[in-house]
Structure formats: structure tokens, C-alpha cells
C-alpha atoms as a PDB file:
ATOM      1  CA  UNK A   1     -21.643 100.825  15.987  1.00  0.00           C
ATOM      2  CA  UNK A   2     -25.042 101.666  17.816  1.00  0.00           C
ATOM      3  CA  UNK A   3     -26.860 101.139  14.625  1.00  0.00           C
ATOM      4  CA  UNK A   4     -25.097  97.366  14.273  1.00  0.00           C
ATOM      5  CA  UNK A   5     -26.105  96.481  17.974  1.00  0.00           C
ATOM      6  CA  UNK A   6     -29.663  98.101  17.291  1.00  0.00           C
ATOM      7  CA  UNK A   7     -29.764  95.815  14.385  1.00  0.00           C
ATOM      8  CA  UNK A   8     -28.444  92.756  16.307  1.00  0.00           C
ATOM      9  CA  UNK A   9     -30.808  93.072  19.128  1.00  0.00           C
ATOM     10  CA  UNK A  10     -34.035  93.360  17.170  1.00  0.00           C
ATOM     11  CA  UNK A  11     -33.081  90.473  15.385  1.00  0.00           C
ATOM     12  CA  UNK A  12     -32.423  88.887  18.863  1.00  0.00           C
ATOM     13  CA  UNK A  13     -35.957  89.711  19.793  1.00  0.00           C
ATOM     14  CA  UNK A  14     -37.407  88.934  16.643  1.00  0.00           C
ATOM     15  CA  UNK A  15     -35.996  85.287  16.661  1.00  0.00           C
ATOM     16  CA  UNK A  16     -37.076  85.095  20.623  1.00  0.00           C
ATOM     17  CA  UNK A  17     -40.950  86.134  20.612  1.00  0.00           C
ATOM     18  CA  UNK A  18     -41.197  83.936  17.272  1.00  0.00           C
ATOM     19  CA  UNK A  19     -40.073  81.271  19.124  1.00  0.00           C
ATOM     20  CA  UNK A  20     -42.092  82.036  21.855  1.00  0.00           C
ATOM     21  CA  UNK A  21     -45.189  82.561  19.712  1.00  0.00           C
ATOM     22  CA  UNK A  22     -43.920  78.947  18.187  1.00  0.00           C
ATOM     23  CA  UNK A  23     -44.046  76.968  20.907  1.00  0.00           C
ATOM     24  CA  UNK A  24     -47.998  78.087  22.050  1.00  0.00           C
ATOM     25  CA  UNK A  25     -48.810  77.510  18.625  1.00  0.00           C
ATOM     26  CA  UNK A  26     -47.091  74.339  17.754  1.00  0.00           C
ATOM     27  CA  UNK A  27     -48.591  72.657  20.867  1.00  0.00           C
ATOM     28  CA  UNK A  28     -52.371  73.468  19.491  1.00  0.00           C
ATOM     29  CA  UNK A  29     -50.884  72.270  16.616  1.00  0.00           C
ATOM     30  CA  UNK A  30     -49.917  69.114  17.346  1.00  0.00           C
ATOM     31  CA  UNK A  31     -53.393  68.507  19.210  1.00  0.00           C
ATOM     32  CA  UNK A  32     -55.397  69.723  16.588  1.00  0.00           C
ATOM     33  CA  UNK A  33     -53.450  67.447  13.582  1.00  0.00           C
ATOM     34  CA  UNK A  34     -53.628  64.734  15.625  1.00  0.00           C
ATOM     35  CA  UNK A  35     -57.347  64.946  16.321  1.00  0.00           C
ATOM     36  CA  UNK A  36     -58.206  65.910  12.498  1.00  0.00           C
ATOM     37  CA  UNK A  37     -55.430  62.840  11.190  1.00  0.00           C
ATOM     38  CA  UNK A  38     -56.577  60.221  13.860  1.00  0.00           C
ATOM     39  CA  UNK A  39     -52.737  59.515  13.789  1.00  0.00           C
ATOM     40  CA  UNK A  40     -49.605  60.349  15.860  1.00  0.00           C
ATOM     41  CA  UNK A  41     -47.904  63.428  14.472  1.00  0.00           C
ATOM     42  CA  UNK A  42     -44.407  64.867  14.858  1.00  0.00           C
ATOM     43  CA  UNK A  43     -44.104  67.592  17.630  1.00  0.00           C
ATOM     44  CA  UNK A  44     -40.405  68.721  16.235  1.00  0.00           C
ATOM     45  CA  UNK A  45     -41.857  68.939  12.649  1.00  0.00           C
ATOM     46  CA  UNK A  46     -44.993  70.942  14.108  1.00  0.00           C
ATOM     47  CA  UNK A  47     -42.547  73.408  15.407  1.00  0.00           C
ATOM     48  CA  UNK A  48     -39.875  74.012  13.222  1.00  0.00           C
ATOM     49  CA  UNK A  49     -43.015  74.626  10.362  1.00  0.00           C
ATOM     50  CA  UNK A  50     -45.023  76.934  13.178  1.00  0.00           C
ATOM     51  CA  UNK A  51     -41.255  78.739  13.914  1.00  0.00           C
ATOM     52  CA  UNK A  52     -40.533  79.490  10.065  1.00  0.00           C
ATOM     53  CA  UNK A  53     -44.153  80.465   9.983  1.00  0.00           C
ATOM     54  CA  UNK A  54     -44.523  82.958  13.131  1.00  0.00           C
ATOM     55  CA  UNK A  55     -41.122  84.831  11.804  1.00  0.00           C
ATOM     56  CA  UNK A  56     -42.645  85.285   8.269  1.00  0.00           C
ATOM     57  CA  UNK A  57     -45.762  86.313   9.862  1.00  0.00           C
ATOM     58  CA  UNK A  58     -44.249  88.735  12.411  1.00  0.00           C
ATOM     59  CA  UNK A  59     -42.243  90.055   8.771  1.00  0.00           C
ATOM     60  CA  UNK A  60     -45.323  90.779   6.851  1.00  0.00           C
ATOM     61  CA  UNK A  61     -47.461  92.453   9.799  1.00  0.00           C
ATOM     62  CA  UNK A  62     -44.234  94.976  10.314  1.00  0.00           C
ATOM     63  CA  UNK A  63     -43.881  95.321   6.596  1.00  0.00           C
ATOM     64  CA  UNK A  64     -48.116  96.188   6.323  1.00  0.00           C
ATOM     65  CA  UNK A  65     -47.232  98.273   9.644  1.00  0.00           C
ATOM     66  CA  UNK A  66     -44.575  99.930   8.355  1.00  0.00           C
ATOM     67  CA  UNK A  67     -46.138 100.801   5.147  1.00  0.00           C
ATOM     68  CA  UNK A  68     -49.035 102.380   6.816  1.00  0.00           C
ATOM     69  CA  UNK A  69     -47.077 104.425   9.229  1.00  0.00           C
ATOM     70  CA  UNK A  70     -48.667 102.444  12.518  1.00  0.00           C
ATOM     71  CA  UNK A  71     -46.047 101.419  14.351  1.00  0.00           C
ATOM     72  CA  UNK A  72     -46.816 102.358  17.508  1.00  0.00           C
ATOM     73  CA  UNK A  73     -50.209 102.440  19.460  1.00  0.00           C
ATOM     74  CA  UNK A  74     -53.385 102.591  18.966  1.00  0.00           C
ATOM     75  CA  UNK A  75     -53.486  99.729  16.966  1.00  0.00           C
ATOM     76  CA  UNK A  76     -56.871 100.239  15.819  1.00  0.00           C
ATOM     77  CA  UNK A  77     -56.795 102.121  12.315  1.00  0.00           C
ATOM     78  CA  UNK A  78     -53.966  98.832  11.506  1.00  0.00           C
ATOM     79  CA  UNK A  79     -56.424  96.506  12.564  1.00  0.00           C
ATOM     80  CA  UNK A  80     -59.283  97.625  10.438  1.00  0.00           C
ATOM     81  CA  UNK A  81     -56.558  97.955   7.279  1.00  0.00           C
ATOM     82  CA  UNK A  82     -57.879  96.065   4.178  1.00  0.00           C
ATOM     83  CA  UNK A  83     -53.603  95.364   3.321  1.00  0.00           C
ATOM     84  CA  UNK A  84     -53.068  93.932   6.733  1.00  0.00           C
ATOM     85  CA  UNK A  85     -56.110  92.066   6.000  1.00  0.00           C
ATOM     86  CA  UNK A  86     -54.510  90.744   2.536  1.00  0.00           C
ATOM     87  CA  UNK A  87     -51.768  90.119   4.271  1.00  0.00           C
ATOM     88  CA  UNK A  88     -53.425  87.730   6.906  1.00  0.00           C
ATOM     89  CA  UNK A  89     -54.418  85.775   4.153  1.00  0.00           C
ATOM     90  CA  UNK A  90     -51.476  85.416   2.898  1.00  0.00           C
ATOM     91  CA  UNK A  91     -49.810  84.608   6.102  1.00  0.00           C
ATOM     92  CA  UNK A  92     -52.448  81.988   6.322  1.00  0.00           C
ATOM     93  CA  UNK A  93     -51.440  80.442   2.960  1.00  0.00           C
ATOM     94  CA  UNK A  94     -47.988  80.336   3.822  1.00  0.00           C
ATOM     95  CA  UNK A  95     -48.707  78.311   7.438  1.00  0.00           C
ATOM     96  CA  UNK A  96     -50.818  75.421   5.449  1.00  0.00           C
ATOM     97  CA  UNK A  97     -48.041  75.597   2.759  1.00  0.00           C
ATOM     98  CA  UNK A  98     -45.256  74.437   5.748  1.00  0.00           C
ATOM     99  CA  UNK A  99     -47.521  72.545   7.757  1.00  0.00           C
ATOM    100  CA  UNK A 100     -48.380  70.455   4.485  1.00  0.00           C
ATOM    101  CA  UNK A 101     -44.856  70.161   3.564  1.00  0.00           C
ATOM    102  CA  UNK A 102     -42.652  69.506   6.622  1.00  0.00           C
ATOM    103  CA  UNK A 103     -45.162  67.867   8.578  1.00  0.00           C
ATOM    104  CA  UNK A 104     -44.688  64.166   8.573  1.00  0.00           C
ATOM    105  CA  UNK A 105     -47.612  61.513  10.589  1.00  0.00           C
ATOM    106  CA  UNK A 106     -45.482  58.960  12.500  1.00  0.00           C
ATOM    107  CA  UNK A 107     -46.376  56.324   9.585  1.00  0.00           C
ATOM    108  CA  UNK A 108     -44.352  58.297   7.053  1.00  0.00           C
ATOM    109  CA  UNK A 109     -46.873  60.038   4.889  1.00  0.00           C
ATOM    110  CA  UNK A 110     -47.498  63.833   4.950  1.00  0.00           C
ATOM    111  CA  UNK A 111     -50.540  65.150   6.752  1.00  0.00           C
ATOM    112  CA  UNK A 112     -53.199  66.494   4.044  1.00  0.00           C
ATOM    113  CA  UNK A 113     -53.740  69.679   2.992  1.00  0.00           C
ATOM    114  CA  UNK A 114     -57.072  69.995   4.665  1.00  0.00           C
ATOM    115  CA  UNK A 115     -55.631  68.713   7.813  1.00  0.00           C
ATOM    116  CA  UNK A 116     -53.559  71.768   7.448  1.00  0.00           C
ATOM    117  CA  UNK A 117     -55.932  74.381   6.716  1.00  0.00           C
ATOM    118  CA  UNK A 118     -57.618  73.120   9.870  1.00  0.00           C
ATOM    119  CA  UNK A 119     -54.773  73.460  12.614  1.00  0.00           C
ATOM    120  CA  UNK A 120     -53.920  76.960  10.794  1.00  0.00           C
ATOM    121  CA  UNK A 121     -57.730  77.877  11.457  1.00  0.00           C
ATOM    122  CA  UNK A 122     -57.477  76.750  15.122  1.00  0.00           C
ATOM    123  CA  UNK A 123     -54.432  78.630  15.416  1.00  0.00           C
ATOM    124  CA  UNK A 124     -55.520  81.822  13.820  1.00  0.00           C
ATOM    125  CA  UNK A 125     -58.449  82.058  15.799  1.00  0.00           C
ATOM    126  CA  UNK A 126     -56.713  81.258  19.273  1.00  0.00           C
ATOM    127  CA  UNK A 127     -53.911  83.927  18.355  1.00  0.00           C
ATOM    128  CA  UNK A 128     -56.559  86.613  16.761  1.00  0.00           C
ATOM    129  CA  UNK A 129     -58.435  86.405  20.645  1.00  0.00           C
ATOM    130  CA  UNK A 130     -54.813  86.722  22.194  1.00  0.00           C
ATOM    131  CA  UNK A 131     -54.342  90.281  19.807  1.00  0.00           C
ATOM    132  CA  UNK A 132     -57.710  91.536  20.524  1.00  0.00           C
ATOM    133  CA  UNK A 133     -57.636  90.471  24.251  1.00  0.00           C
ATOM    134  CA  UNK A 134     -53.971  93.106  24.349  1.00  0.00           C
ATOM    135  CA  UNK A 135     -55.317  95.826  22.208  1.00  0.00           C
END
């Protein structure tokens, strides 16, 4: 029974700071596709691809984590890991992937691909200062 509840809550928390995580990035998001696009984007859209995203993310960084044995602090050796670094870029790949695909410009037609790549930049970059601001 304590190994179900264990199990229940960290999937709790897993779905809660994902959505947390989400909603920061979903809002630069939204301001960065609708600079690049010159067009009105969908905020829902933004954040349902940006929520899908942050829990596959969160997935592959305890997966690299877990394969390297650093779960818990310092942080450091993970960090400087040429996997997690593999698996950044993957991550990466994956949030143009559903920002391209479910991410509709109020006129109907799907943002482009470069569009994409350019909000996932922003959003890398804002949430790589946030990791190395904590560490």
C-alpha cells in the first residue's frame, strides 16, 4: 500500500510542477510566436503543447538522471553529462515537433516550423538561466 501512494503522489507532483513549469513557459511562448508570426496565436494551444512538452522533458532528464546515478545533489557532474546533453536535444526536437503541430494562428493555419524552433530557443534559454540560477 505505501508503495501505491508513493507512486500516486509522485505522479501528483510530476503532473503539478509540469504544469507549473507550463504555464511560465507557455506565456513566453505565446509572446514570442506572436512576435516571430506577426499574427494572433492561441494561448490554450501554446499550453497544452508546452504541458505535454515539460512532462516529457521532466521524463527524459530523470531517465538521463537515473541512468547516471545523480539523483540527488550536487548537480554538477549531471550537468556537464554528454547523455543529458543528447538528451536536451532531443527534448528540444520534441517541443518544435508540438509547437508545430498543435499550434494553430487565429487565421487557421499552423505556425511554421521556424517560428517554432524560435519560441523553443527563447524558452530553453530563459529555463537553462532559471537551472543554473538554483544550482
Amino acid at each position: 500500500m505505501t508503495t501505491l501512494l508513493t507512486v500516486i503522489s509522485s505522479l501528483l507532483w510530476w503532473v503539478l510542477y509540469s504544469s507549473m513549469a507550463a504555464l511560465l513557459f507557455a506565456m513566453i511562448g505565446w509572446m514570442v510566436l506572436r512576435w516571430v508570426e506577426r499574427c494572433t496565436v492561441v494561448f490554450n494551444r501554446i499550453y497544452l503543447a508546452c504541458l505535454l512538452w515539460s512532462m516529457l522533458g521532466m521524463l527524459l532528464v530523470f531517465g538521463v538522471a537515473a541512468y547516471e546515478g545523480h539523483l540527488h545533489p550536487p548537480y554538477a557532474a549531471l550537468l556537464s553529462s554528454g547523455l543529458l546533453r543528447i538528451a536536451l536535444v532531443l527534448d528540444m526536437l520534441i517541443g518544435v515537433a508540438l509547437l508545430w503541430r498543435l499550434v494553430p494562428r487565429i487565421d487557421a493555419h499552423r505556425i511554421r516550423p521556424g517560428s517554432a524552433c524560435m519560441a523553443v530557443a527563447v524558452m530553453m534559454a530563459v529555463g537553462f538561466g532559471i537551472a543554473t540560477s538554483l544550482v
